[in-house]
Protein backbone atom coordinates (compact mmCIF):
# COMPACT_ATOMS: atom_id res chain seq x y z
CA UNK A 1 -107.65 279.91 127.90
CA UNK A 2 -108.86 276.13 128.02
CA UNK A 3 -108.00 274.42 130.47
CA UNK A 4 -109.95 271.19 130.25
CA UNK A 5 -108.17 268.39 129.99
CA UNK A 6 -104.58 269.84 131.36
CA UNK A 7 -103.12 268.60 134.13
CA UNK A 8 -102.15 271.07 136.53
CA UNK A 9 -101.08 271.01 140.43
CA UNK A 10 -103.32 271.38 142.74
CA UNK A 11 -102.94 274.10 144.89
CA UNK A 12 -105.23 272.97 147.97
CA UNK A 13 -105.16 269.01 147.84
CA UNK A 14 -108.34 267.57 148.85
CA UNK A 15 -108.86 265.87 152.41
CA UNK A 16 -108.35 261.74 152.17
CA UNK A 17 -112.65 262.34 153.41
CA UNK A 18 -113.10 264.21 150.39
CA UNK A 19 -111.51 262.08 147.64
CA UNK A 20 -113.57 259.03 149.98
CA UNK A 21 -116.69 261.18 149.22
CA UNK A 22 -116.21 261.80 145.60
CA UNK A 23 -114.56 258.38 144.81
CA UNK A 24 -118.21 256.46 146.68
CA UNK A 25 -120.37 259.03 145.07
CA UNK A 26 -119.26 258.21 141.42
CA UNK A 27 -119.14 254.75 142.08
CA UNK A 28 -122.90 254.26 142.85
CA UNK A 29 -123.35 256.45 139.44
CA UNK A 30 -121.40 253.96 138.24
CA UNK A 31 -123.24 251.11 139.16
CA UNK A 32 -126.79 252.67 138.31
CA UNK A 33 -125.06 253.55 134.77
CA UNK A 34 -124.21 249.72 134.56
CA UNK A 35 -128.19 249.07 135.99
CA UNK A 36 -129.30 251.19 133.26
CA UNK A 37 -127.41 249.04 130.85
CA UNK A 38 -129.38 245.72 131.85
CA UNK A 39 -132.72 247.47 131.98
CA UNK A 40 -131.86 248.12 128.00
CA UNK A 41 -130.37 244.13 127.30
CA UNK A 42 -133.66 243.11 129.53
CA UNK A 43 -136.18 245.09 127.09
CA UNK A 44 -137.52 247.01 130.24
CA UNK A 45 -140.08 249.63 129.70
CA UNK A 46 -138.57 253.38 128.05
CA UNK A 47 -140.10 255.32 131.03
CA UNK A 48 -138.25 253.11 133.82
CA UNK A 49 -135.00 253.49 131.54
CA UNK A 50 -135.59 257.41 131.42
CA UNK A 51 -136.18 257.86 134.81
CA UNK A 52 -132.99 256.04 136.15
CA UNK A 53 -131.42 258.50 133.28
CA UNK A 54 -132.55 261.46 135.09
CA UNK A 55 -131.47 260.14 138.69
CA UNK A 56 -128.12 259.87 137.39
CA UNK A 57 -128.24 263.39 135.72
CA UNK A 58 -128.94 264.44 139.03
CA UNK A 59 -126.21 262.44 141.16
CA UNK A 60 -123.58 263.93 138.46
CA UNK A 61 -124.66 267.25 139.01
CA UNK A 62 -124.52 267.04 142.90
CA UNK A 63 -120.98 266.09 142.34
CA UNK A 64 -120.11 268.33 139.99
CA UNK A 65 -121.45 271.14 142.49
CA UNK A 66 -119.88 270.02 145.18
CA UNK A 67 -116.62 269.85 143.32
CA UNK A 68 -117.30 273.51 141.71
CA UNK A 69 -118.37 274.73 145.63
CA UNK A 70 -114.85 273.18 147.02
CA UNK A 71 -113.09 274.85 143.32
CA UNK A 72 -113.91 278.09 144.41
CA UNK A 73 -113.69 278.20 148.00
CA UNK A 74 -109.85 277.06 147.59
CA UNK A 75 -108.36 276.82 144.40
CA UNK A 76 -110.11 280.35 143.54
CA UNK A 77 -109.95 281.53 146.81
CA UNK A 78 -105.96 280.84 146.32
CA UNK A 79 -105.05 282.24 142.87
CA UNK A 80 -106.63 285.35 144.02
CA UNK A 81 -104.80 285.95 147.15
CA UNK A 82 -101.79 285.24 145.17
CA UNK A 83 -102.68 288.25 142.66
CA UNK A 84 -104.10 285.93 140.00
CA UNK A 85 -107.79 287.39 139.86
CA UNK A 86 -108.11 287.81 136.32
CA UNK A 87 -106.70 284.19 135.53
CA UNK A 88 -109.07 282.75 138.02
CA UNK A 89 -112.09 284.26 137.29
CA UNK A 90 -111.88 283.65 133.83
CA UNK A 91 -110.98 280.18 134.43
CA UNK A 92 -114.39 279.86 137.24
CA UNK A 93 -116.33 281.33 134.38
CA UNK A 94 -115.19 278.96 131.68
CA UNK A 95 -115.99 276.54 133.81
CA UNK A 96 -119.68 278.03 134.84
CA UNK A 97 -120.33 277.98 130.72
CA UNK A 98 -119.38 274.61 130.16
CA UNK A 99 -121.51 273.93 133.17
CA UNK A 100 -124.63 275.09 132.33
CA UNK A 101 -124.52 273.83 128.79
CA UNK A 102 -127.26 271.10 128.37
């Protein structure tokens, strides 16, 4: 059961807060990924480059928490109480492994 990349309904919409969250979140990642770009055209020094790296590592996996957090506190939460445990928790763990891959 893969689910990545399928568009399916939401069954808890997020708040117009939350999407403003998310949306401002990736949008700084966006502009350090963009940063990160000029500090390779500009020749800067490997270590500055690799550190930036790892900052945005980090900002993408504070978003992708929060976004797995708000997952299963709803969406989870939801198939379950509907009687679709098994679906659900396979899905949350599919979604754990392709996580925690590095």
């Amino acid at each position: 059961m893969d689910h990545i990349g399928e568009e399916r309904k939401v069954s808890h919409p997020r708040t117009l807060k939350e999407k403003e969250q998310i949306i401002n979140r990736l949008k700084r990642i966006e502009g350090q990924v963009r940063g990160i770009q000029n500090m390779v055209e500009t020749d800067r020094y490997c270590t500055d480059i690799l550190i930036q790296i790892s900052a945005i590592n980090a900002a993408l996996k504070k978003v992708s928490l929060n976004l797995l957090e708000r997952h299963t506190h709803h969406c989870v939460v939801d198939a379950i109480k509907s009687g679709n445990e098994a679906e659900a928790i396979e899905e949350l763990m599919e979604v754990f492994e392709r996580f925690t891959k590095s």
